[in-house]
PDB file of N, CA and C in Angstrom:
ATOM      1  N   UNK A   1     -13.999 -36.545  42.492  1.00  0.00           N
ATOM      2  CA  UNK A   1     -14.364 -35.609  43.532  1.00  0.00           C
ATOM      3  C   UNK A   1     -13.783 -36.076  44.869  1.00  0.00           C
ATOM      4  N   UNK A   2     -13.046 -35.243  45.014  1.00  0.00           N
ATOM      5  CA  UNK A   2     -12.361 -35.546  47.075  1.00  0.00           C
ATOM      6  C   UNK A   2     -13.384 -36.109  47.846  1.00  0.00           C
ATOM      7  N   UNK A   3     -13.453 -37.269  48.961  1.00  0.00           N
ATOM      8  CA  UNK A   3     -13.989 -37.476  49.487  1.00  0.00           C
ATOM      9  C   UNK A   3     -14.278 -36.523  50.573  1.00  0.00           C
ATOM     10  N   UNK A   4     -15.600 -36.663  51.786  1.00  0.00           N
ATOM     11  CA  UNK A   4     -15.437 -35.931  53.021  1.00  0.00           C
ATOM     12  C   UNK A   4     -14.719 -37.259  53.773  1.00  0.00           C
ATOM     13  N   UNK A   5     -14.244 -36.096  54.831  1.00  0.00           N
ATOM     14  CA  UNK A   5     -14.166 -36.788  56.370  1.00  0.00           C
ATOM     15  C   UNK A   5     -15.184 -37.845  56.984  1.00  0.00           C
ATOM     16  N   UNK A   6     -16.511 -36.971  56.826  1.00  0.00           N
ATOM     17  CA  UNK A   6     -17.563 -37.640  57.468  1.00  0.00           C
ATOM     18  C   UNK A   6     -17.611 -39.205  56.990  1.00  0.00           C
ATOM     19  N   UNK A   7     -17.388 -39.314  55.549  1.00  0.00           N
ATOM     20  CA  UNK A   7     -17.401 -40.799  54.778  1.00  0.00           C
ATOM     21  C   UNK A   7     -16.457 -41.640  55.329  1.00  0.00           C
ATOM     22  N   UNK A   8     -15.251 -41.535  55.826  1.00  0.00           N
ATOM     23  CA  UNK A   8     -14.164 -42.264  56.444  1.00  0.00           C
ATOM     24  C   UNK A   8     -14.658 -43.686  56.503  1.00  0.00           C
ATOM     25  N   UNK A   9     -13.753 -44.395  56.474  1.00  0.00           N
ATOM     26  CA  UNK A   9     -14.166 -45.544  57.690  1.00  0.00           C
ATOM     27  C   UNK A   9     -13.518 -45.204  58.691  1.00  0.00           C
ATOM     28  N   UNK A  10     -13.843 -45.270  60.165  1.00  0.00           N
ATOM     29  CA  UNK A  10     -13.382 -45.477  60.980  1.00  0.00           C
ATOM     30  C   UNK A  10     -11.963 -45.274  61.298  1.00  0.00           C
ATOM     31  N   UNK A  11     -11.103 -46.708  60.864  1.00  0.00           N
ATOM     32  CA  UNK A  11     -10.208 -46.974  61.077  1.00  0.00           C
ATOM     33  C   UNK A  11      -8.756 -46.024  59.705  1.00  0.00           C
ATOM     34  N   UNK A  12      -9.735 -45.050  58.723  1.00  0.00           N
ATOM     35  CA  UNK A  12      -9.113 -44.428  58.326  1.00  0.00           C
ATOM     36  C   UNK A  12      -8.323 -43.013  58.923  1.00  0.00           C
ATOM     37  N   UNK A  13      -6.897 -42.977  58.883  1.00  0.00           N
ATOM     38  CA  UNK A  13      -6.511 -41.442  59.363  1.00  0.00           C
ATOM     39  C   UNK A  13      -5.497 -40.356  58.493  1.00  0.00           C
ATOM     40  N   UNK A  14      -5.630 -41.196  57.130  1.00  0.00           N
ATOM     41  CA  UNK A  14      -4.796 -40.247  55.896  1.00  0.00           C
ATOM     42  C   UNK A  14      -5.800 -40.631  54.556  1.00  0.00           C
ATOM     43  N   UNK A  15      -5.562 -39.677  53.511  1.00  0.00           N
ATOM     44  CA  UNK A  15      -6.581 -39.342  52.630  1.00  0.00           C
ATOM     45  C   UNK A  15      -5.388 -38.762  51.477  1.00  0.00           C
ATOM     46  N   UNK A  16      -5.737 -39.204  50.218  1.00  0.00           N
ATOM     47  CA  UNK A  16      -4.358 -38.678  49.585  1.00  0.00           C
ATOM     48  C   UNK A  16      -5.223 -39.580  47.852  1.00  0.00           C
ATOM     49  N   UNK A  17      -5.001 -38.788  46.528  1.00  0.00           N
ATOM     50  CA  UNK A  17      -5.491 -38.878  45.615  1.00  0.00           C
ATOM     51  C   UNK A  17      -3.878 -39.521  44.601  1.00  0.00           C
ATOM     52  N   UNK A  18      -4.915 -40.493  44.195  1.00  0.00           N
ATOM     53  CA  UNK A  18      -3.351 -40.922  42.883  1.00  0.00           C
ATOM     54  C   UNK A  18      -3.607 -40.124  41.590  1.00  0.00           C
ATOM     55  N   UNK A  19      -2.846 -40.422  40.896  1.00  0.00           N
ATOM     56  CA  UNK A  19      -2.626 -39.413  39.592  1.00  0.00           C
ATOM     57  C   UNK A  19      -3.371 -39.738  38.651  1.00  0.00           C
ATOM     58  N   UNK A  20      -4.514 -40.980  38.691  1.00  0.00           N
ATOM     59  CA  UNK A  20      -5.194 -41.646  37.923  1.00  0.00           C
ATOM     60  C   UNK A  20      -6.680 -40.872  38.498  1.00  0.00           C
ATOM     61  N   UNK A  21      -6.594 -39.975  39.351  1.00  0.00           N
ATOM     62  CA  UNK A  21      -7.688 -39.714  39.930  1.00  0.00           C
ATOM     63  C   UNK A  21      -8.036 -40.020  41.168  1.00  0.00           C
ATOM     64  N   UNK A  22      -7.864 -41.475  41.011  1.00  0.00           N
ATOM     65  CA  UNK A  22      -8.553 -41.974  42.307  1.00  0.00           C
ATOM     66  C   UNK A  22      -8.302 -41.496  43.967  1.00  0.00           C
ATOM     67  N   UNK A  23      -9.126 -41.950  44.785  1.00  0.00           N
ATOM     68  CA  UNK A  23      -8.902 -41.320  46.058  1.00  0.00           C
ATOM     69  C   UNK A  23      -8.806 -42.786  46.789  1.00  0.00           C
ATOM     70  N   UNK A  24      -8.173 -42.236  48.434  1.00  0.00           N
ATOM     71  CA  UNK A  24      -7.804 -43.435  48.467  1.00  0.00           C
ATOM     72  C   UNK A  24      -7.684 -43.175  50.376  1.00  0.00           C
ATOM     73  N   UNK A  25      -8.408 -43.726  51.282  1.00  0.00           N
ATOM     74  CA  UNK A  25      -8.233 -43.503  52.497  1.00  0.00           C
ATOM     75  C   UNK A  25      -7.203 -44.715  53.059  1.00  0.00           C
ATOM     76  N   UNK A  26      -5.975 -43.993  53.960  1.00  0.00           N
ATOM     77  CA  UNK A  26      -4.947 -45.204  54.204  1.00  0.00           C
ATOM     78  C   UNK A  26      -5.233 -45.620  55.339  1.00  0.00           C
ATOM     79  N   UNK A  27      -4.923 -46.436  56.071  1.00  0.00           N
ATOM     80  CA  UNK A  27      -4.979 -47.007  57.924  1.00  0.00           C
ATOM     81  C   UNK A  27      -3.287 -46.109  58.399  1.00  0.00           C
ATOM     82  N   UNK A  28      -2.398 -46.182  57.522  1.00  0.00           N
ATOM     83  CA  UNK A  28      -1.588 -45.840  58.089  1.00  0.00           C
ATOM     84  C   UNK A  28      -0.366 -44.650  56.952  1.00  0.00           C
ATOM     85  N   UNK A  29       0.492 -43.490  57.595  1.00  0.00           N
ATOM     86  CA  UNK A  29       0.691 -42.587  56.819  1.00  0.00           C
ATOM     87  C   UNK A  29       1.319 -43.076  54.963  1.00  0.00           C
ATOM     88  N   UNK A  30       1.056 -42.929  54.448  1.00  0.00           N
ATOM     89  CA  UNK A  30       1.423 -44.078  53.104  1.00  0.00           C
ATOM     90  C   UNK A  30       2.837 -42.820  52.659  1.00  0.00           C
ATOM     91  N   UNK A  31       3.275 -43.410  51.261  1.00  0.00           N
ATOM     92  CA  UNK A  31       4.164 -42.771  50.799  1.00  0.00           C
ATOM     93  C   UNK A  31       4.320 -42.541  49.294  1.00  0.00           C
ATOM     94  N   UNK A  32       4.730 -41.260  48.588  1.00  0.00           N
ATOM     95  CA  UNK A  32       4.144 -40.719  47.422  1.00  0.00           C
ATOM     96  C   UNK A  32       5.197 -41.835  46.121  1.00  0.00           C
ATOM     97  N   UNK A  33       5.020 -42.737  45.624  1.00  0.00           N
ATOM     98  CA  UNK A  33       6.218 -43.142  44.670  1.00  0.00           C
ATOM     99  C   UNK A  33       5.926 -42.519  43.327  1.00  0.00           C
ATOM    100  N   UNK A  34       6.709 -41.571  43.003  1.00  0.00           N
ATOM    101  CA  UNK A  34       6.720 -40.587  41.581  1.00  0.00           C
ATOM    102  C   UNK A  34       6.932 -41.548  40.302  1.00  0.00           C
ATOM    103  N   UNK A  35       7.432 -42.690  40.338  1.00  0.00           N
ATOM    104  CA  UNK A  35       7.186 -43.659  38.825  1.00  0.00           C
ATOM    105  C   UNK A  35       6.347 -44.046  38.785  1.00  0.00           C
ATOM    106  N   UNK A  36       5.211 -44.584  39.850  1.00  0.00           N
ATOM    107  CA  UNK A  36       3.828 -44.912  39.396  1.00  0.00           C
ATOM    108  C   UNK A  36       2.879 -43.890  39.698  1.00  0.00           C
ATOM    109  N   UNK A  37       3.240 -42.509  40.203  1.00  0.00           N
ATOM    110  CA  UNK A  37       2.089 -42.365  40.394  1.00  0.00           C
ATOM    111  C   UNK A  37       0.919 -42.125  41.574  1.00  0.00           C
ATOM    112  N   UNK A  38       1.578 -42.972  42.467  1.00  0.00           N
ATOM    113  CA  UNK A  38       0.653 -43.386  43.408  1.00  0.00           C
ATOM    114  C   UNK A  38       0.995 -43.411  44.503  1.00  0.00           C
ATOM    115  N   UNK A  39       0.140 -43.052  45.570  1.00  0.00           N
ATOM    116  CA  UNK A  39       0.414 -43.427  47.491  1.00  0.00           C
ATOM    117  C   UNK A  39       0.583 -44.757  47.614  1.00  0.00           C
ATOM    118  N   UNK A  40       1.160 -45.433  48.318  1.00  0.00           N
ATOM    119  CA  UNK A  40       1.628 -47.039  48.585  1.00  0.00           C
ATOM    120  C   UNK A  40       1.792 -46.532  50.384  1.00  0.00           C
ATOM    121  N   UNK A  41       0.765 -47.861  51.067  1.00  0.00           N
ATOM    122  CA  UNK A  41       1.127 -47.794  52.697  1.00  0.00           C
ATOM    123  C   UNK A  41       2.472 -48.093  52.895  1.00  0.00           C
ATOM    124  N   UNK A  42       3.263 -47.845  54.070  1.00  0.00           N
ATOM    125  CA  UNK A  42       4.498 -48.278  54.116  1.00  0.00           C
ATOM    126  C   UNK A  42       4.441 -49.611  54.798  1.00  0.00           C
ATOM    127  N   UNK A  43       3.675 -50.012  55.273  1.00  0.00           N
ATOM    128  CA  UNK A  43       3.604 -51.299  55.921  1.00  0.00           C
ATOM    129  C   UNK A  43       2.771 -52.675  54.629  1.00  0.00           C
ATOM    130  N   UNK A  44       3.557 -53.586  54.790  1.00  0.00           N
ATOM    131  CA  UNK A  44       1.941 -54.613  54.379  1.00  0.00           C
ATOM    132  C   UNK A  44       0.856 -54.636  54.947  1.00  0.00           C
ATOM    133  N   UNK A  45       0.937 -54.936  56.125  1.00  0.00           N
ATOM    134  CA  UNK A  45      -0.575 -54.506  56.172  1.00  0.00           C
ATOM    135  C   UNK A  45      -1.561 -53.525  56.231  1.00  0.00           C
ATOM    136  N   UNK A  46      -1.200 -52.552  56.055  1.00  0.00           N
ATOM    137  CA  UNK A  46      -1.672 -51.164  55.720  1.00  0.00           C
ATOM    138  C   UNK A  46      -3.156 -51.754  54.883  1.00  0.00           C
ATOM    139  N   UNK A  47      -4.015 -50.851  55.756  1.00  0.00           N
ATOM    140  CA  UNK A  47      -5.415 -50.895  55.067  1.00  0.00           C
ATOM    141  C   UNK A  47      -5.264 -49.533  54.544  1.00  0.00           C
ATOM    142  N   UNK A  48      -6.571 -50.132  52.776  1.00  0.00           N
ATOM    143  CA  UNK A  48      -6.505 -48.702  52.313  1.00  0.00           C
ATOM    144  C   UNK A  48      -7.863 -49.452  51.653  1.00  0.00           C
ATOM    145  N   UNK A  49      -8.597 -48.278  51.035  1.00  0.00           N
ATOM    146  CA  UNK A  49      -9.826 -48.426  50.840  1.00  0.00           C
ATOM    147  C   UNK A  49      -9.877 -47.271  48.973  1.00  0.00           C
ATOM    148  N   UNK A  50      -9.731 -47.647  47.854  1.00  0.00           N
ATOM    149  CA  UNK A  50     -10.235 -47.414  46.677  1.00  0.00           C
ATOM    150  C   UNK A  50     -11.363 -47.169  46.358  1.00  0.00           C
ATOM    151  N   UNK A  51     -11.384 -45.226  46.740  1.00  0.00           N
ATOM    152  CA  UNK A  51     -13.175 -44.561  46.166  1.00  0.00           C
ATOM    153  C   UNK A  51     -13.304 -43.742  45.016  1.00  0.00           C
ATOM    154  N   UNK A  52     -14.049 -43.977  44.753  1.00  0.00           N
ATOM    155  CA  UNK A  52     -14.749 -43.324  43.463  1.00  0.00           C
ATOM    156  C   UNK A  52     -13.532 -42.407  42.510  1.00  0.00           C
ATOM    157  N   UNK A  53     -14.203 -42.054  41.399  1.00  0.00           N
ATOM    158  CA  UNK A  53     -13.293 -41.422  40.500  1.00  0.00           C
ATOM    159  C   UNK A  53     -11.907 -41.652  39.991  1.00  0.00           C
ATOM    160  N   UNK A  54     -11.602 -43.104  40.039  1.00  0.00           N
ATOM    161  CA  UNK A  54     -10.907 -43.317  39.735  1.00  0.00           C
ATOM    162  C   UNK A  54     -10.478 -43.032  37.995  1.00  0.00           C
ATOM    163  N   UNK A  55      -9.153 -42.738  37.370  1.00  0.00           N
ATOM    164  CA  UNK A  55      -9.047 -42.375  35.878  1.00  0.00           C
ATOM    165  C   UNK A  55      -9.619 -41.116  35.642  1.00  0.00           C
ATOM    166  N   UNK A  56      -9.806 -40.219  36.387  1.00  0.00           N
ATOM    167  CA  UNK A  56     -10.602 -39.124  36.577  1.00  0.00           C
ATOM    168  C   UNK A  56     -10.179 -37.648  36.904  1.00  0.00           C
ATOM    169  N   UNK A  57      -9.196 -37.217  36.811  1.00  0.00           N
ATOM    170  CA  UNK A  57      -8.674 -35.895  37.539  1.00  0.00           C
ATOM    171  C   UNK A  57      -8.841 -34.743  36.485  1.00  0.00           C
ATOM    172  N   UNK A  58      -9.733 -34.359  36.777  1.00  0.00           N
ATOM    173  CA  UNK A  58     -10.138 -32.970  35.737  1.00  0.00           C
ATOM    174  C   UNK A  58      -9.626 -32.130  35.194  1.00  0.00           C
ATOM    175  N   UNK A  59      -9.379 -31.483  36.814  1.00  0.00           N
ATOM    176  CA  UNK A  59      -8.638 -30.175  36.953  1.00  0.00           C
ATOM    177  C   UNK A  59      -7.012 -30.648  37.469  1.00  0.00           C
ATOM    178  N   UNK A  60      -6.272 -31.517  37.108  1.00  0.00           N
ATOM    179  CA  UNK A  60      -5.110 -32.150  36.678  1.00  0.00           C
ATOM    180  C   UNK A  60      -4.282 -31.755  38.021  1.00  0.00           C
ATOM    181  N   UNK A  61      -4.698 -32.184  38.912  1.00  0.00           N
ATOM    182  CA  UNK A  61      -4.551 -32.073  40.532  1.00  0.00           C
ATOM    183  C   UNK A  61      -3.169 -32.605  40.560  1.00  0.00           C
ATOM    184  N   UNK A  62      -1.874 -31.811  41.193  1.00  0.00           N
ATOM    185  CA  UNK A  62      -0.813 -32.451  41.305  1.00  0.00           C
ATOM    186  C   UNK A  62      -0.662 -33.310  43.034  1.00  0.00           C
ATOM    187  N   UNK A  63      -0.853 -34.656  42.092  1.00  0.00           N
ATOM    188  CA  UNK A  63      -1.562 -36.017  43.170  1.00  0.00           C
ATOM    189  C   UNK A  63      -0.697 -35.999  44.287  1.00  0.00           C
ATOM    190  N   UNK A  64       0.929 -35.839  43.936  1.00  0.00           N
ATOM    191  CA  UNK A  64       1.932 -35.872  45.034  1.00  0.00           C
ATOM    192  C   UNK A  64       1.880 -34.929  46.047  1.00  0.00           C
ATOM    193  N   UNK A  65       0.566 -34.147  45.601  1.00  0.00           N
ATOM    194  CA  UNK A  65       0.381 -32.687  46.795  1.00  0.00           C
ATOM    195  C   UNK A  65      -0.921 -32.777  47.490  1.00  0.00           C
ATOM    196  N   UNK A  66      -1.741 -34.225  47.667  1.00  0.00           N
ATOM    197  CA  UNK A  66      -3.115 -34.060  48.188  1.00  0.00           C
ATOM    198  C   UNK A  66      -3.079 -35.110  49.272  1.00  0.00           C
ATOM    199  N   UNK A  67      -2.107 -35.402  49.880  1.00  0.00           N
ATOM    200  CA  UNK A  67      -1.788 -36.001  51.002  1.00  0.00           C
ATOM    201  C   UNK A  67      -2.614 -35.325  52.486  1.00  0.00           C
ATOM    202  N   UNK A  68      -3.372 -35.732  53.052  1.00  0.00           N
ATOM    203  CA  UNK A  68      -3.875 -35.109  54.307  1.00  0.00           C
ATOM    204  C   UNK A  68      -4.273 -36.000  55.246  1.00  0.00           C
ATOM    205  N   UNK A  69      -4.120 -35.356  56.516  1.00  0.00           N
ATOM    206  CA  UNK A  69      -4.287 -36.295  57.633  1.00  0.00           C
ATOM    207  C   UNK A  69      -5.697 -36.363  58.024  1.00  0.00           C
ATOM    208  N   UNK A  70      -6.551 -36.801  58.923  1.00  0.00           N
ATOM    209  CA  UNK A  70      -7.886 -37.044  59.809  1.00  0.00           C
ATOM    210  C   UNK A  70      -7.986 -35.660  60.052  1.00  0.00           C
ATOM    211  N   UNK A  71      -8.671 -34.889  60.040  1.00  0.00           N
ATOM    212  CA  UNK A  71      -8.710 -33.508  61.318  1.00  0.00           C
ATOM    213  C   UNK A  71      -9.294 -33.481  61.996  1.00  0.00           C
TER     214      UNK A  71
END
């Protein structure tokens, strides 16, 4: 299930789901890599935070399309 906004941390300002399900709030804009799968920050130190539902995508959500910013 997509997280809200309201849940953020703080210091989160992008929101974007991997193909395994999982959701995933970044510190900074991340980037989609199509062999795994998954958002990756572009920086090392990029904070990112791993929530719920991971292995989980129901309704078979195409992950490379759920990229969104803070609003």
């Amino acid at each position: 299930m997509k997280p809200d906004w309201k849940d953020a941390p703080e210091w989160a300002e992008w929101l974007a789901m991997d193909s395994d399900g999982g959701w995933n709030f970044h510190e900074a804009e991340p980037f989609w890599d199509q062999a795994d799968g998954c958002w990756y920050g572009r920086e090392v130190e990029d904070t990112a935070v791993q929530l719920g539902g991971y292995d989980y995508n129901p309704d078979e959500t195409d992950a490379s399309s759920t990229l969104e910013s803070r609003p």
